[in-house]
C-alpha atoms as a PDB file:
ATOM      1  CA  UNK A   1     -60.752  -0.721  33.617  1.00  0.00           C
ATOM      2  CA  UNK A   2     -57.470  -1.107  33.317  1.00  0.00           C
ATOM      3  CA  UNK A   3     -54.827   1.112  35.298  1.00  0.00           C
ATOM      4  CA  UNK A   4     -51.280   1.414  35.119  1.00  0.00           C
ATOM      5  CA  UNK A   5     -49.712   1.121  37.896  1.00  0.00           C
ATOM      6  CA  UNK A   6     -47.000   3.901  38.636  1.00  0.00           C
ATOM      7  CA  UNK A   7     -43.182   2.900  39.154  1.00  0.00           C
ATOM      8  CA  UNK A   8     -40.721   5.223  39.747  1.00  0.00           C
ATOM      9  CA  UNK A   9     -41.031   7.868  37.602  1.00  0.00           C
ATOM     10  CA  UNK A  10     -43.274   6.603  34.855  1.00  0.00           C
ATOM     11  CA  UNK A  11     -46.219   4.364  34.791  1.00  0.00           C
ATOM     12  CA  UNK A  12     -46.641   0.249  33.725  1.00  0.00           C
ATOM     13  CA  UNK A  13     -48.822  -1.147  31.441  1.00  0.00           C
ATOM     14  CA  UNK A  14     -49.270  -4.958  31.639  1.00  0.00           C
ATOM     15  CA  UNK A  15     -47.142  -6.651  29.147  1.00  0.00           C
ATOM     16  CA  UNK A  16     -50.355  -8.003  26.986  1.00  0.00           C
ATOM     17  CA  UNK A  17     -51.374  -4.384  26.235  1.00  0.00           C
ATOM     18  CA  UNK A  18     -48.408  -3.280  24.117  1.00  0.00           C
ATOM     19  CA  UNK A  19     -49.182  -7.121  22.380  1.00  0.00           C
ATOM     20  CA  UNK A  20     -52.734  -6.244  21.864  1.00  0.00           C
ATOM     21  CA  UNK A  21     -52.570  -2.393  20.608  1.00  0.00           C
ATOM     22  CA  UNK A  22     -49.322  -3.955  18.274  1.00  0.00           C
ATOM     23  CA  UNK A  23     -51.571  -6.140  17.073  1.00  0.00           C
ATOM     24  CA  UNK A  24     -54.690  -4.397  16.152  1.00  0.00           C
ATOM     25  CA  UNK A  25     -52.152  -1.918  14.946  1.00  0.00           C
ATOM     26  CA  UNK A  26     -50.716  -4.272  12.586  1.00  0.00           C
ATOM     27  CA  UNK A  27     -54.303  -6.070  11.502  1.00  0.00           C
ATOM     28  CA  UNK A  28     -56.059  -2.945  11.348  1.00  0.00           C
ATOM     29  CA  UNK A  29     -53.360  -0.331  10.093  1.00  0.00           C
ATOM     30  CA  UNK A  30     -52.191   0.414   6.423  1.00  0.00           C
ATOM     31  CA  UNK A  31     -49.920   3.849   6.448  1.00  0.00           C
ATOM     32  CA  UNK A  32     -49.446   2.645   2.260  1.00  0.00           C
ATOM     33  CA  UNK A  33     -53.045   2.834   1.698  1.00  0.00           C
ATOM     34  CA  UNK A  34     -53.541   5.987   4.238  1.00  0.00           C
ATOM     35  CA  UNK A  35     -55.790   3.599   6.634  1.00  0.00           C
ATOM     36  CA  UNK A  36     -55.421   4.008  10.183  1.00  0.00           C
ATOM     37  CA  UNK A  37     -56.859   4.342  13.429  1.00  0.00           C
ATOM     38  CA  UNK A  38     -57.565   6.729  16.430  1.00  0.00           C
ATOM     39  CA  UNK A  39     -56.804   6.348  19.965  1.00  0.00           C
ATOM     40  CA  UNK A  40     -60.517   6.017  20.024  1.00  0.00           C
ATOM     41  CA  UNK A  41     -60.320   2.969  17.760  1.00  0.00           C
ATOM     42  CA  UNK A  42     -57.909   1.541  19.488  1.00  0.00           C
ATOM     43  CA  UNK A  43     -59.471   1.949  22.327  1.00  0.00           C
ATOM     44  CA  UNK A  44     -62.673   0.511  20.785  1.00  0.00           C
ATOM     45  CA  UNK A  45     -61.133  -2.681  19.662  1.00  0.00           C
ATOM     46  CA  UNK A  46     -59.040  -3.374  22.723  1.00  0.00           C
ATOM     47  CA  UNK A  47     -62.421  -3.360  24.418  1.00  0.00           C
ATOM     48  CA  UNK A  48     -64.157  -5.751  21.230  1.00  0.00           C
ATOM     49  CA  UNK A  49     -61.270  -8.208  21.058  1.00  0.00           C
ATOM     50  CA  UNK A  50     -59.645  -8.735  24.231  1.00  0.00           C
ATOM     51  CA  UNK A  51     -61.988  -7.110  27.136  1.00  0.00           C
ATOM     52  CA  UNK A  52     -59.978  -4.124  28.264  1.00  0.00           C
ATOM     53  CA  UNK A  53     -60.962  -0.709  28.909  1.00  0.00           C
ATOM     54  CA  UNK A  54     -58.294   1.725  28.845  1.00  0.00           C
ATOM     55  CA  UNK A  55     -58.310   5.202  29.103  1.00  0.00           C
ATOM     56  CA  UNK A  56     -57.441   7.282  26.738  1.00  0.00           C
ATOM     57  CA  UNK A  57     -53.907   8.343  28.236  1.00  0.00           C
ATOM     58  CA  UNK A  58     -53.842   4.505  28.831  1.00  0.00           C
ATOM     59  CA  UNK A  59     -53.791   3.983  24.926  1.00  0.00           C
ATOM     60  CA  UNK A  60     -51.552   6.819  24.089  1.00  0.00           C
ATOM     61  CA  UNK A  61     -48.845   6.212  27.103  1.00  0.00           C
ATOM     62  CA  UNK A  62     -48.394   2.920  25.110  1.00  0.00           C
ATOM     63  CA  UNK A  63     -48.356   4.305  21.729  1.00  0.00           C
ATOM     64  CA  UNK A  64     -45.881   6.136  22.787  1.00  0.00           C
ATOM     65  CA  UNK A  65     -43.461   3.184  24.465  1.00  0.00           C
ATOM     66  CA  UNK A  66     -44.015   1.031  20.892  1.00  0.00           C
ATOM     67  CA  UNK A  67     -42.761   4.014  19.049  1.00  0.00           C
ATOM     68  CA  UNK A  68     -39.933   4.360  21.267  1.00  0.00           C
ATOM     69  CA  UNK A  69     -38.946   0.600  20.889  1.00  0.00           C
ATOM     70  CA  UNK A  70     -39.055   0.982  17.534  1.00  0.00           C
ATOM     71  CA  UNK A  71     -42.820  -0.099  16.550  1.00  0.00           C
ATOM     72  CA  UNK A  72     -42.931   0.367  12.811  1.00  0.00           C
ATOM     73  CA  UNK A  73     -46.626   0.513  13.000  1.00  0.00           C
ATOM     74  CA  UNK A  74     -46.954   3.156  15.635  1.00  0.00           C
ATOM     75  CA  UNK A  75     -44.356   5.339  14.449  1.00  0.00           C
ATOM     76  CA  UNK A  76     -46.465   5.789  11.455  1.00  0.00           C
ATOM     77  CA  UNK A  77     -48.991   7.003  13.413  1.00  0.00           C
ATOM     78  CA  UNK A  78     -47.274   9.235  15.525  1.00  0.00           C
END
């Protein structure tokens, strides 16, 4: 499972996650069409695709960072 690791005063995700959930977000999404996923999803196809479990806080902590760097795709979500 994969853990962020804690610096400072808020945690790390490897760089590859916020690639990955981008990417399933942008493959799997349409806000147009009302199609989109859950954390769970995500979580589902991070684990399909690439290998990683995440926990749930995991997913949403970096939900959370793409929608504050501007993520089209996950502020749609939000």
């Amino acid at each position: 499972m994969v853990q962020p690791k804690i610096q400072g005063n808020h945690r790390a995700y490897p760089k590859e996650l916020a690639i990955y959930v981008e990417r399933i977000l942008l493959e799997e999404t349409d806000a147009g069409l009302g199609k989109g996923l859950s954390v769970s999803d995500i979580m589902a196809e991070l684990k399909a695709r690439y290998g990683y479990e995440v926990k749930r806080d995991t997913v949403q902590g970096v939900l959370n960072a793409l929608v504050d760097s501007g993520s089209k795709k996950a502020f749609a979500l939000q």
